[in-house]
N, C-alpha and C. Protein backbone atom coordinates (compact mmCIF):
# COMPACT_ATOMS: atom_id res chain seq x y z
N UNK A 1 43.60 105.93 -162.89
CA UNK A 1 42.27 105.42 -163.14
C UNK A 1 41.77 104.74 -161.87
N UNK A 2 40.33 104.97 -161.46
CA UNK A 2 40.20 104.73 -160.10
C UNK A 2 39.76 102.98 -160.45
N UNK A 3 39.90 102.04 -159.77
CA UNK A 3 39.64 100.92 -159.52
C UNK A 3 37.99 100.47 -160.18
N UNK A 4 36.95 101.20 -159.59
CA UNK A 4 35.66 101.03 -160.35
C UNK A 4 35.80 101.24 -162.21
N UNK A 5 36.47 102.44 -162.05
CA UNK A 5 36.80 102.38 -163.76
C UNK A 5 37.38 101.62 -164.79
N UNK A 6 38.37 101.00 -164.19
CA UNK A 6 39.36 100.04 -164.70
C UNK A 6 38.32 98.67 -165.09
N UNK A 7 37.88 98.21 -163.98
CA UNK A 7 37.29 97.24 -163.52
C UNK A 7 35.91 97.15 -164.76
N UNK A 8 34.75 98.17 -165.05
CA UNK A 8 34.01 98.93 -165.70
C UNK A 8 34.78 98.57 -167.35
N UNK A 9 35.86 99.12 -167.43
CA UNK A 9 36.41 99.30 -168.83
C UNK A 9 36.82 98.06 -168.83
N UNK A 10 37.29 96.97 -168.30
CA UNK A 10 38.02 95.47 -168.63
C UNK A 10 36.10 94.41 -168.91
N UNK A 11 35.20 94.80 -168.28
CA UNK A 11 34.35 94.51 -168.18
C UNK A 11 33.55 94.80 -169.78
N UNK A 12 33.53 95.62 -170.13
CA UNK A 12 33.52 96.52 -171.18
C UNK A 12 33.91 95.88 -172.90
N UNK A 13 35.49 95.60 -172.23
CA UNK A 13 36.40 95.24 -173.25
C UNK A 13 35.88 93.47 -173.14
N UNK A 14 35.57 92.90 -172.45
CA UNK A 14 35.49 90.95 -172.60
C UNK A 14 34.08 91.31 -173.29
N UNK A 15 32.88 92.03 -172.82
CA UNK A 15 31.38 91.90 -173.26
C UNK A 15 31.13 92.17 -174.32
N UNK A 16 32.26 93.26 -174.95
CA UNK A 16 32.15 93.97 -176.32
C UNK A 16 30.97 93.89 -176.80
N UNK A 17 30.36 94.77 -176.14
CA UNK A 17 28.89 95.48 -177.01
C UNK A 17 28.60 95.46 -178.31
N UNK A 18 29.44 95.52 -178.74
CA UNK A 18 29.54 95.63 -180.66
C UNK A 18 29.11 94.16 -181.05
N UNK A 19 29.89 93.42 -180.48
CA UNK A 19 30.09 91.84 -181.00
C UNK A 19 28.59 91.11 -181.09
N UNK A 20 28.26 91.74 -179.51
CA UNK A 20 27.03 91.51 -179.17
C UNK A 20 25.72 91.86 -179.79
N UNK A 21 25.88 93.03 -180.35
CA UNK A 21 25.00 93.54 -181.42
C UNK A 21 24.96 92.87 -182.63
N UNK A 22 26.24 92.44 -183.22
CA UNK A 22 26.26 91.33 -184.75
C UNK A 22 25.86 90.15 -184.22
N UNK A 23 26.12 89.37 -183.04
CA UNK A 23 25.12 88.29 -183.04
C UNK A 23 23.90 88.14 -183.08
N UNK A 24 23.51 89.26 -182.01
CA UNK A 24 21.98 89.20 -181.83
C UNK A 24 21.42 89.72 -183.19
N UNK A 25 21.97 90.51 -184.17
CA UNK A 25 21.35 90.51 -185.38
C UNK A 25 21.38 89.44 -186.12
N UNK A 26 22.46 88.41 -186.00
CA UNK A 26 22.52 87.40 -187.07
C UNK A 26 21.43 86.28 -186.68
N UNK A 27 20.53 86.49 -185.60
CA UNK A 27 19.55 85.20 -185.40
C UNK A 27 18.42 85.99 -186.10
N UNK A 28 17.80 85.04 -186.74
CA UNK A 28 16.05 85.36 -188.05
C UNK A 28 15.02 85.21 -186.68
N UNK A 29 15.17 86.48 -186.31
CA UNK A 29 13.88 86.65 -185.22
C UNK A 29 12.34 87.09 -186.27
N UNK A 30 11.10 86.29 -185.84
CA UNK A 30 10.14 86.29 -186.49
C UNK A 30 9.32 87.79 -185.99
N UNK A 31 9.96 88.49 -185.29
CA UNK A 31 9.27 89.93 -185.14
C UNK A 31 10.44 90.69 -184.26
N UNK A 32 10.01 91.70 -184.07
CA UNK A 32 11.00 92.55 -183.43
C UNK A 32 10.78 92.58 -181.81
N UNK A 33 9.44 92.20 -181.30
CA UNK A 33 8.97 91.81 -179.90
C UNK A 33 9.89 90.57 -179.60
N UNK A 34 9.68 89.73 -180.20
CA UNK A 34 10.56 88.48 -179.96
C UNK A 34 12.24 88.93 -179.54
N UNK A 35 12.57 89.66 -180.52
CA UNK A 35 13.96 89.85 -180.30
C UNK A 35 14.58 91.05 -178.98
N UNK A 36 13.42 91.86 -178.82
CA UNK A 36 14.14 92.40 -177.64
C UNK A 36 13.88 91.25 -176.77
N UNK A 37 12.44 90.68 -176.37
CA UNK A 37 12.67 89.83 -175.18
C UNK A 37 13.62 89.03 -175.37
N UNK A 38 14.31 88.38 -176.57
CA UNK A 38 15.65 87.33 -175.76
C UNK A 38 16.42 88.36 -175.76
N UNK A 39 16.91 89.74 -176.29
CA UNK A 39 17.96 89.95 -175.50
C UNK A 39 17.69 90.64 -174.06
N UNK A 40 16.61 91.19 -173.80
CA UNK A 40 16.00 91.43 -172.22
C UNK A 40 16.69 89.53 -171.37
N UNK A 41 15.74 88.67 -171.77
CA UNK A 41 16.06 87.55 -171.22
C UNK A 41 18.10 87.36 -171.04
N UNK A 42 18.84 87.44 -172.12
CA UNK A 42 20.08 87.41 -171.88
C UNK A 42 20.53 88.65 -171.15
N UNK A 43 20.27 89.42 -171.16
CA UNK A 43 20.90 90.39 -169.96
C UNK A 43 20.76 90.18 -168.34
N UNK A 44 18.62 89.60 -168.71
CA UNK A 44 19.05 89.34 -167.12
C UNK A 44 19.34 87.78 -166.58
N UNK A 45 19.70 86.62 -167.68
CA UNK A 45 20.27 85.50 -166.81
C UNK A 45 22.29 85.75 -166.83
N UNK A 46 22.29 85.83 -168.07
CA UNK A 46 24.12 86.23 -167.77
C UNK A 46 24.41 87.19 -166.94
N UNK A 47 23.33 88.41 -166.46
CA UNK A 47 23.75 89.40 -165.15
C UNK A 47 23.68 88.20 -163.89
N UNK A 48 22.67 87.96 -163.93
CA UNK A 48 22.35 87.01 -162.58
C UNK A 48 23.64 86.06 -162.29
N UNK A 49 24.28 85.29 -163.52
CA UNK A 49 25.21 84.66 -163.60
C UNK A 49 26.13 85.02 -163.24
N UNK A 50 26.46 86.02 -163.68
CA UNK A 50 28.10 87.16 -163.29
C UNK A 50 28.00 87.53 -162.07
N UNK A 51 27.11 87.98 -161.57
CA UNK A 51 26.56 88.15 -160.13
C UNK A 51 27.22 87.36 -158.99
N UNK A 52 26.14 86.07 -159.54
CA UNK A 52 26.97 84.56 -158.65
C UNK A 52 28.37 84.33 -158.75
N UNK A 53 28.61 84.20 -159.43
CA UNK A 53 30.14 84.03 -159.94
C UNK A 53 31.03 84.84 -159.19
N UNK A 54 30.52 86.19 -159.25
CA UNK A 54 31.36 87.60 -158.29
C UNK A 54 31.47 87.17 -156.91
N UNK A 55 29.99 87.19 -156.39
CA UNK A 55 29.71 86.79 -154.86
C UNK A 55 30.15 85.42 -154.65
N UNK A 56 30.54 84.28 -155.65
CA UNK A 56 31.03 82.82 -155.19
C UNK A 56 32.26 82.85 -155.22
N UNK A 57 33.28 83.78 -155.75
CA UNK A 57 34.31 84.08 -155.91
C UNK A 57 35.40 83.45 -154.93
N UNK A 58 35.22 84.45 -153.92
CA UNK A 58 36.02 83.60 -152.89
C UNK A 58 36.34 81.85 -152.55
N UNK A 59 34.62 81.78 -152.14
CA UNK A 59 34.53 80.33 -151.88
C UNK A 59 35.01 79.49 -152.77
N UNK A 60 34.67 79.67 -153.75
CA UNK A 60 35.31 78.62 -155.12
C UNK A 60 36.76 78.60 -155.14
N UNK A 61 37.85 79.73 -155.04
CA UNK A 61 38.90 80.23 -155.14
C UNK A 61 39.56 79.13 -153.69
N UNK A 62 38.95 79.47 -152.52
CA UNK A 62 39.00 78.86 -151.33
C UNK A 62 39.38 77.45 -151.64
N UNK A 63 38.12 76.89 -151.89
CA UNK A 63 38.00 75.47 -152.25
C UNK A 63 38.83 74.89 -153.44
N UNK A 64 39.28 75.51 -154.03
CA UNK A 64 40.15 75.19 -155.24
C UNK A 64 41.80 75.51 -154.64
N UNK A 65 41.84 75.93 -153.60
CA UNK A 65 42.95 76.21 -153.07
C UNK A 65 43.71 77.40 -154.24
N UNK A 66 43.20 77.55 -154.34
CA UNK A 66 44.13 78.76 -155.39
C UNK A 66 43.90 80.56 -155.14
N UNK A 67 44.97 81.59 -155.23
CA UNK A 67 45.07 82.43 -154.84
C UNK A 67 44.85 83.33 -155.75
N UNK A 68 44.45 84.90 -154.99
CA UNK A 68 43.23 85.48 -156.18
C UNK A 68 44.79 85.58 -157.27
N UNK A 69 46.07 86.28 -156.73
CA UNK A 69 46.54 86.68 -157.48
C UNK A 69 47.55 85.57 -158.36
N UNK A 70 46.86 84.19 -158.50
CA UNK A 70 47.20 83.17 -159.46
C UNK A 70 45.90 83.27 -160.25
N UNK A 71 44.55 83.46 -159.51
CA UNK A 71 43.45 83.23 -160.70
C UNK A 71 44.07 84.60 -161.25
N UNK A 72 44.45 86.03 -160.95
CA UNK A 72 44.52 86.48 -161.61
C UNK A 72 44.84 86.50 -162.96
N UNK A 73 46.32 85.96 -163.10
CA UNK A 73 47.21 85.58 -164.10
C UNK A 73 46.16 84.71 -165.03
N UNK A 74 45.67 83.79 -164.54
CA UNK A 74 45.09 82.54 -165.57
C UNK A 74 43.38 83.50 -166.15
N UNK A 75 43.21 84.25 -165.11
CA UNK A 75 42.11 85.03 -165.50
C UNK A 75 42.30 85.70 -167.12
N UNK A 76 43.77 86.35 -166.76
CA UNK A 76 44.33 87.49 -167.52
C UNK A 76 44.47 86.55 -169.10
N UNK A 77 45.02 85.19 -168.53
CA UNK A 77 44.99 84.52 -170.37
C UNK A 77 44.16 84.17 -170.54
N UNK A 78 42.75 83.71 -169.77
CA UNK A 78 41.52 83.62 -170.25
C UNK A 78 40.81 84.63 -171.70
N UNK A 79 41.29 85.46 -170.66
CA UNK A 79 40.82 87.30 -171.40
C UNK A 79 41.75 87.37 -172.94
N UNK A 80 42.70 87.11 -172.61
CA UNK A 80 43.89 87.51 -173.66
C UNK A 80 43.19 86.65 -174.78
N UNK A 81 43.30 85.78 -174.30
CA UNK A 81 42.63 84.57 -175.67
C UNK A 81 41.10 85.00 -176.25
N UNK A 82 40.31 85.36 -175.42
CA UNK A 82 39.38 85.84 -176.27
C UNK A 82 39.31 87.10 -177.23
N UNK A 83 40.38 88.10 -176.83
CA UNK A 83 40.44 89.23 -176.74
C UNK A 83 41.12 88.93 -178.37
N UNK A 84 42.24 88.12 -178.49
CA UNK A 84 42.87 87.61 -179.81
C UNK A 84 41.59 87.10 -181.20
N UNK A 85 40.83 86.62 -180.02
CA UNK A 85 39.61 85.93 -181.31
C UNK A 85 38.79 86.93 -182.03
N UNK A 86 38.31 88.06 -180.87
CA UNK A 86 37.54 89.04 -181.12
C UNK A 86 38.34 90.20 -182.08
N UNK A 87 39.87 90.39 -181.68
CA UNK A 87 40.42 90.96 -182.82
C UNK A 87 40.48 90.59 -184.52
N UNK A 88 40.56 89.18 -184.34
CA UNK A 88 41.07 88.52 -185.22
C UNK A 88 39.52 88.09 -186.18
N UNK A 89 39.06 87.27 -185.67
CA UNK A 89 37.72 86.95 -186.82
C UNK A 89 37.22 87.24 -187.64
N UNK A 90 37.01 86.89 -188.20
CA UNK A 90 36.44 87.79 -189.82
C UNK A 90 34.56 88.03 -190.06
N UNK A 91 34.07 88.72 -188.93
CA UNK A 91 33.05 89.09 -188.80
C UNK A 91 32.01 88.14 -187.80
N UNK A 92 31.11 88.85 -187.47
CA UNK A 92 30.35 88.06 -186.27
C UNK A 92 30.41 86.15 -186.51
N UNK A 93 30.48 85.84 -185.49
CA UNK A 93 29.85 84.54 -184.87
C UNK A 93 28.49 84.34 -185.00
N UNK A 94 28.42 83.30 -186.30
CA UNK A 94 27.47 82.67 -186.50
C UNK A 94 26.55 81.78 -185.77
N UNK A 95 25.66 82.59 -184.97
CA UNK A 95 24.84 81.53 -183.99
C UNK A 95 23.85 80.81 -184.59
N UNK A 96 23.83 79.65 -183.63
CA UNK A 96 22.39 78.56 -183.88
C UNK A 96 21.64 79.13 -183.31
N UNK A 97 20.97 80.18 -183.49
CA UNK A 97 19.76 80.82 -182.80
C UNK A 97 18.62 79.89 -183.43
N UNK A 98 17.57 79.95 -183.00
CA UNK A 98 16.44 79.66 -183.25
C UNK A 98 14.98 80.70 -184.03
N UNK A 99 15.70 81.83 -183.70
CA UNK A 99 14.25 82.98 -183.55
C UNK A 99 13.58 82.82 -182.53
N UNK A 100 13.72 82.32 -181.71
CA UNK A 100 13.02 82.45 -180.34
C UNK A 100 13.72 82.95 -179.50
N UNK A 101 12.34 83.30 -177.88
CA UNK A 101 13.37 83.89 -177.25
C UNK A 101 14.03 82.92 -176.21
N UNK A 102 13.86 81.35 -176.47
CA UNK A 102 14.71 80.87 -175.56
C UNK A 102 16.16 81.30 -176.52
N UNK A 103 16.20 81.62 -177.10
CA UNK A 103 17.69 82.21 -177.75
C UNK A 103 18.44 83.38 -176.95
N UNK A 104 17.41 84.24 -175.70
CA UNK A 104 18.02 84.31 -174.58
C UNK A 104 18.88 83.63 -174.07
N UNK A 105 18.31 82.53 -173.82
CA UNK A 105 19.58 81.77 -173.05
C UNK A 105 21.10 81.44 -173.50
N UNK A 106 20.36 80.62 -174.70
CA UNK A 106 21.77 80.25 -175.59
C UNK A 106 21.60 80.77 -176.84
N UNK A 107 22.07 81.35 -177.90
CA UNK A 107 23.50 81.76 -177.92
C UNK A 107 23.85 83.19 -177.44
N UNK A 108 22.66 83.99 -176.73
CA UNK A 108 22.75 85.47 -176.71
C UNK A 108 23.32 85.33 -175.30
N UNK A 109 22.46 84.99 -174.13
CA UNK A 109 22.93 84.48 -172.58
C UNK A 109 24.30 84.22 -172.52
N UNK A 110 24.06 82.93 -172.73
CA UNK A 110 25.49 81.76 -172.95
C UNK A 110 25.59 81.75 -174.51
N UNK A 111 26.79 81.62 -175.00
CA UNK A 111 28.13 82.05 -174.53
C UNK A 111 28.72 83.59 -175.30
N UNK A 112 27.06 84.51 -175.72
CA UNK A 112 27.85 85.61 -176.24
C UNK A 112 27.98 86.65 -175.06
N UNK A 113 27.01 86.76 -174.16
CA UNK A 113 27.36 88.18 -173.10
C UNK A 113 28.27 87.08 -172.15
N UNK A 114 27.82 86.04 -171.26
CA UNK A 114 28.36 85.19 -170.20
C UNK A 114 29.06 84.60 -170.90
N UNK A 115 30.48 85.31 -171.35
CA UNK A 115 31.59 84.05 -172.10
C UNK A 115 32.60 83.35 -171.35
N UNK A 116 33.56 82.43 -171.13
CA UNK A 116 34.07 81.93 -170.30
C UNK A 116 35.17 83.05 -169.69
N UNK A 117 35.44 84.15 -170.94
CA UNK A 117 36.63 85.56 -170.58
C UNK A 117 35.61 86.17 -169.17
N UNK A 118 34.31 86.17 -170.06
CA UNK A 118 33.75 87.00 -168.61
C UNK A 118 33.30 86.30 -167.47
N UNK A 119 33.03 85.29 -167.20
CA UNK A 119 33.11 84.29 -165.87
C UNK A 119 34.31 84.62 -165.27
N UNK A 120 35.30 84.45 -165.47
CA UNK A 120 36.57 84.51 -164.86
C UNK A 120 36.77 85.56 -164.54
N UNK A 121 36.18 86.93 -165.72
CA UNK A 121 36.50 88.07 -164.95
C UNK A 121 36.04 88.56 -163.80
N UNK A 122 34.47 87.99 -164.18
CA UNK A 122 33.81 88.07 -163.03
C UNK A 122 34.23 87.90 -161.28
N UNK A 123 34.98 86.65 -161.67
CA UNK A 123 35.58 85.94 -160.63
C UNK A 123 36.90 86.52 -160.18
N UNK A 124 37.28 87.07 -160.86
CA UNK A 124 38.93 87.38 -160.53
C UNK A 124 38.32 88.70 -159.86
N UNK A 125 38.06 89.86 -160.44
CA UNK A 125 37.55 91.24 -160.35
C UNK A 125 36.43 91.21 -158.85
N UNK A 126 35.63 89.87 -158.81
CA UNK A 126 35.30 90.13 -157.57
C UNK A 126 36.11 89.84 -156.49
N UNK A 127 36.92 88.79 -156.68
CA UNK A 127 37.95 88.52 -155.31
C UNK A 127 38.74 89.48 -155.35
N UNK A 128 38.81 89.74 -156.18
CA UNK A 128 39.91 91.36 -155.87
C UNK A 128 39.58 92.53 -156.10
N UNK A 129 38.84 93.04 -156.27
CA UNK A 129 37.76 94.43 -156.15
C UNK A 129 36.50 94.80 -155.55
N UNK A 130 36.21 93.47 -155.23
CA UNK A 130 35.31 93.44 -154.06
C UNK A 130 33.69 93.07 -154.95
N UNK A 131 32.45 92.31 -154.61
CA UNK A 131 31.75 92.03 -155.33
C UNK A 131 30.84 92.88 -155.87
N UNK A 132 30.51 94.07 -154.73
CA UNK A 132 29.59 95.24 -154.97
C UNK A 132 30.20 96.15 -156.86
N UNK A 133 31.50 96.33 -156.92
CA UNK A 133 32.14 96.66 -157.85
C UNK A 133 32.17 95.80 -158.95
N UNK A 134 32.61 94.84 -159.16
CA UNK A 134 32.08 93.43 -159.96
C UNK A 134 31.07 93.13 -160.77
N UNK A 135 29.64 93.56 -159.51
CA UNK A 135 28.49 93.23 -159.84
C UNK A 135 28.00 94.55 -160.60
N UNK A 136 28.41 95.66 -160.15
CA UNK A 136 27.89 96.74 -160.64
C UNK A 136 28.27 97.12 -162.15
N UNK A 137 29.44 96.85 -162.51
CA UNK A 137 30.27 97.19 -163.51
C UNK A 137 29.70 96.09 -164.28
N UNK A 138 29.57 95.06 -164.53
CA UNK A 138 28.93 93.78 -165.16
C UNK A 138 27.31 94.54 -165.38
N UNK A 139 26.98 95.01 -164.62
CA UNK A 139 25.52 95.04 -164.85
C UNK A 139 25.10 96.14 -165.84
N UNK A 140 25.95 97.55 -165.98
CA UNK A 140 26.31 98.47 -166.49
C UNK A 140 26.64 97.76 -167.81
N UNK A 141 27.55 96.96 -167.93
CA UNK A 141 27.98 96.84 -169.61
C UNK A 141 26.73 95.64 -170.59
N UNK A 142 26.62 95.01 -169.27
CA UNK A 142 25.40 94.18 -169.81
C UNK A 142 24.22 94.83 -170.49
N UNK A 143 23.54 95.82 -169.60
CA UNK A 143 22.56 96.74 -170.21
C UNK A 143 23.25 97.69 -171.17
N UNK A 144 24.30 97.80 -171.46
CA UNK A 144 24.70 98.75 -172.41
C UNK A 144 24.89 97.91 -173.75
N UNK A 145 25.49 96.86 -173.42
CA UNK A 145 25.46 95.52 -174.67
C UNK A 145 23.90 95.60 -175.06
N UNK A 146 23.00 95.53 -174.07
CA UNK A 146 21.54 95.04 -174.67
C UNK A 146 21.12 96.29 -175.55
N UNK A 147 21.73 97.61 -174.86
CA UNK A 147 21.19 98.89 -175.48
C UNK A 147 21.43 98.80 -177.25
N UNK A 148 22.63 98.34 -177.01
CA UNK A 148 23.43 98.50 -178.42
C UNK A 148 22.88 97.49 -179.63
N UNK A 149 22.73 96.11 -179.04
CA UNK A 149 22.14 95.55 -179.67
C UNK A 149 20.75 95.11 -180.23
N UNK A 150 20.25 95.98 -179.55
CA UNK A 150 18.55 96.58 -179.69
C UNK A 150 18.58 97.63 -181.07
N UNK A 151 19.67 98.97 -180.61
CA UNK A 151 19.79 100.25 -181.74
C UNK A 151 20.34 99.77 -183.18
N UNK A 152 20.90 98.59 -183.00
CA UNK A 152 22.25 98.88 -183.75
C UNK A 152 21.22 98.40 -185.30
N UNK A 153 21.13 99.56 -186.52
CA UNK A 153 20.35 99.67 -187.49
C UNK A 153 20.80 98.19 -188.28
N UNK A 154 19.56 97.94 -189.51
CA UNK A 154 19.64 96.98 -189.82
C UNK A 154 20.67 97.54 -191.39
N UNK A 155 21.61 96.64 -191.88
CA UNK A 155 22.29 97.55 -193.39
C UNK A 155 23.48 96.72 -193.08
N UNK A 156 23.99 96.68 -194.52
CA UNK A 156 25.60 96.51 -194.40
C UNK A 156 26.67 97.47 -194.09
N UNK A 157 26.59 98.87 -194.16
CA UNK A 157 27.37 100.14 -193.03
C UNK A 157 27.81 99.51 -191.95
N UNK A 158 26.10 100.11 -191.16
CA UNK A 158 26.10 99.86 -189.74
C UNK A 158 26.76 98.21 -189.26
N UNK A 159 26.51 97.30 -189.51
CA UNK A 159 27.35 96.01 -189.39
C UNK A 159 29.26 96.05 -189.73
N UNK A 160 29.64 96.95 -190.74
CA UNK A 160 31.29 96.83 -190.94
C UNK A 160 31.64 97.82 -189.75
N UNK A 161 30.73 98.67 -189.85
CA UNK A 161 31.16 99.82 -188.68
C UNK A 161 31.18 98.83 -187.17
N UNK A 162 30.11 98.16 -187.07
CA UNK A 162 30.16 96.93 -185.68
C UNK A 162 31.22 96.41 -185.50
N UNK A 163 31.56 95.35 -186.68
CA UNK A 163 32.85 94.79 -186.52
C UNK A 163 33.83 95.39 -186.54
N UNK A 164 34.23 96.29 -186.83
CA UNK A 164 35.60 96.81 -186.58
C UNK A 164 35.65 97.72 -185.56
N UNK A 165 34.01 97.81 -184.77
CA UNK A 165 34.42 98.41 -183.44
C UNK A 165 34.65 97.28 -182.43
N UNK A 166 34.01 96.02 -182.74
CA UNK A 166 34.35 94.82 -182.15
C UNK A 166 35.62 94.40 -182.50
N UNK A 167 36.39 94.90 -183.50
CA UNK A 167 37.84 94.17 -183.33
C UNK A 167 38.81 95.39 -182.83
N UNK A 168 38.20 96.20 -182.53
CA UNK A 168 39.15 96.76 -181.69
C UNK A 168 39.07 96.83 -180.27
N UNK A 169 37.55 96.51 -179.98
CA UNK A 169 37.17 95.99 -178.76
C UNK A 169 38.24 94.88 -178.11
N UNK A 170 38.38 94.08 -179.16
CA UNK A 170 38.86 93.37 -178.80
C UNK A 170 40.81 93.11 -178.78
N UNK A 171 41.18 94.15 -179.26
CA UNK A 171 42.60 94.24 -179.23
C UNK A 171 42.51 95.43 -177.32
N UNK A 172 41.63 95.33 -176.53
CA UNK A 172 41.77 96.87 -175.90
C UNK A 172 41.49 95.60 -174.83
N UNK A 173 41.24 94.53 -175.26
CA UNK A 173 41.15 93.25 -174.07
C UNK A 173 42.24 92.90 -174.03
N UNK A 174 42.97 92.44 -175.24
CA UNK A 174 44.37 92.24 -175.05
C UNK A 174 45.22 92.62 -173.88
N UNK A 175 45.10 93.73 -174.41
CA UNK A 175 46.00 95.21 -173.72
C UNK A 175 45.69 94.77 -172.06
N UNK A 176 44.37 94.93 -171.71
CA UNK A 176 43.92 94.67 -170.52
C UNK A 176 43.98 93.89 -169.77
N UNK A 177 44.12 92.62 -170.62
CA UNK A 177 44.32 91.29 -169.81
C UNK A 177 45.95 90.78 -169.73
N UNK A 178 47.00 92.03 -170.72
CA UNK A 178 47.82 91.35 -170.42
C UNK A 178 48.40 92.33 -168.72
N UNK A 179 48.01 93.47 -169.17
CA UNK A 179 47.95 94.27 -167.24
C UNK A 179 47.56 93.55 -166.35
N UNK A 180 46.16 92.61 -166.29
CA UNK A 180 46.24 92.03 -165.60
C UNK A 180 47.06 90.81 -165.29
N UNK A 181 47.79 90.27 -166.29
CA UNK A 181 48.61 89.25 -166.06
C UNK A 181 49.76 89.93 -165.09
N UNK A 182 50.23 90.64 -165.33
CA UNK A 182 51.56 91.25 -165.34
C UNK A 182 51.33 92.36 -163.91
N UNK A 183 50.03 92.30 -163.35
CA UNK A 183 49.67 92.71 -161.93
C UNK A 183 49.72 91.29 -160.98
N UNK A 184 49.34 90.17 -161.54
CA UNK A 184 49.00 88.74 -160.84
C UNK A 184 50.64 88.55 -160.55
N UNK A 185 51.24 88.28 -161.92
CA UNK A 185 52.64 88.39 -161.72
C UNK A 185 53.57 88.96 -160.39
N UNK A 186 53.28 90.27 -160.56
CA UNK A 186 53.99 91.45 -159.34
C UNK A 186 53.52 90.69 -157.72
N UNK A 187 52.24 90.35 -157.92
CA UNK A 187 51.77 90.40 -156.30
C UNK A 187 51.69 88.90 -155.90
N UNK A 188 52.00 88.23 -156.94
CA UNK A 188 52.84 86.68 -156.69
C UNK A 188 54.19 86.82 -155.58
């Protein structure tokens, strides 16, 4: 698997599109205009975010004195731990949305696409895959999260079918983050 792909699919597996779709349905948006713009608005401040994070990577890493392939490892249980929640939960995360679209920001922005799994990945994946790759692959799943959670029909189906593509989303983070542990490991 070439490096962009990996990188793409771990990216993939923390954002879980699915998950993202049962939140953004569970906020009482007062029209359907309203609700694409906050999730338009959360795609593009948590991209912008992941972005920074990619390109600050180094410096922060620098200044923290710590090495990519230790953030790796701590990256990797970042991931693991969310990856356990997203398997495990018993259906979407109940947000304090508002119906508005500052609901972009929080809970759709922060902390359902920009979660602390994906900051770190951000961060790890850019110091070690370089930021152009990082940024690109983040930006790709972000708009694919927004795609999904725009389509994803209104019904009780389409929602069991969500979650259990979100909990397997989230067992495929597991998997992923424990590779990455167990790569941080090796190059320790």
């Amino acid at each position: 698997m070439s490096d962009a792909l990996r990188v793409l699919t771990a990216f993939f597996a923390v954002v879980n599109p699915a998950s993202v779709a049962l939140v953004a349905g569970a906020i009482r948006f007062p029209d359907e205009r309203t609700r694409r713009a906050a999730i338009a608005i959360a795609t593009v401040f948590a991209g912008g975010l992941a972005a920074l994070a990619a390109v600050a990577a180094d410096a922060i890493l620098d200044g923290l004195e710590i090495e990519p392939e230790t953030f790796r490892i701590a990256a990797g249980a970042v991931m693991a731990t969310a990856g356990v929640y997203a398997a495990l939960r018993p259906g979407a995360l109940t947000p304090a949305g508002q119906g508005s679209r500052a609901d972009g920001l929080f809970p759709l922005g922060i902390p359902t696409l920009l979660s602390p799994a994906m900051l770190v990945a951000a961060m790890s994946y850019g110091a070690d895959e370089g930021v152009g790759t990082a940024i690109g692959a983040a930006l790709v799943v972000f708009v694919l999260a927004a795609a999904t959670a725009i389509a994803l029909p209104a019904g009780r189906a389409p929602k069991l079918a969500a979650d259990g593509i979100a909990r397997l989303t989230g067992a495929l983070l597991v998997v992923l983050s424990v590779a990455l542990i167990v790569d941080g490991v090796l190059a320790v």
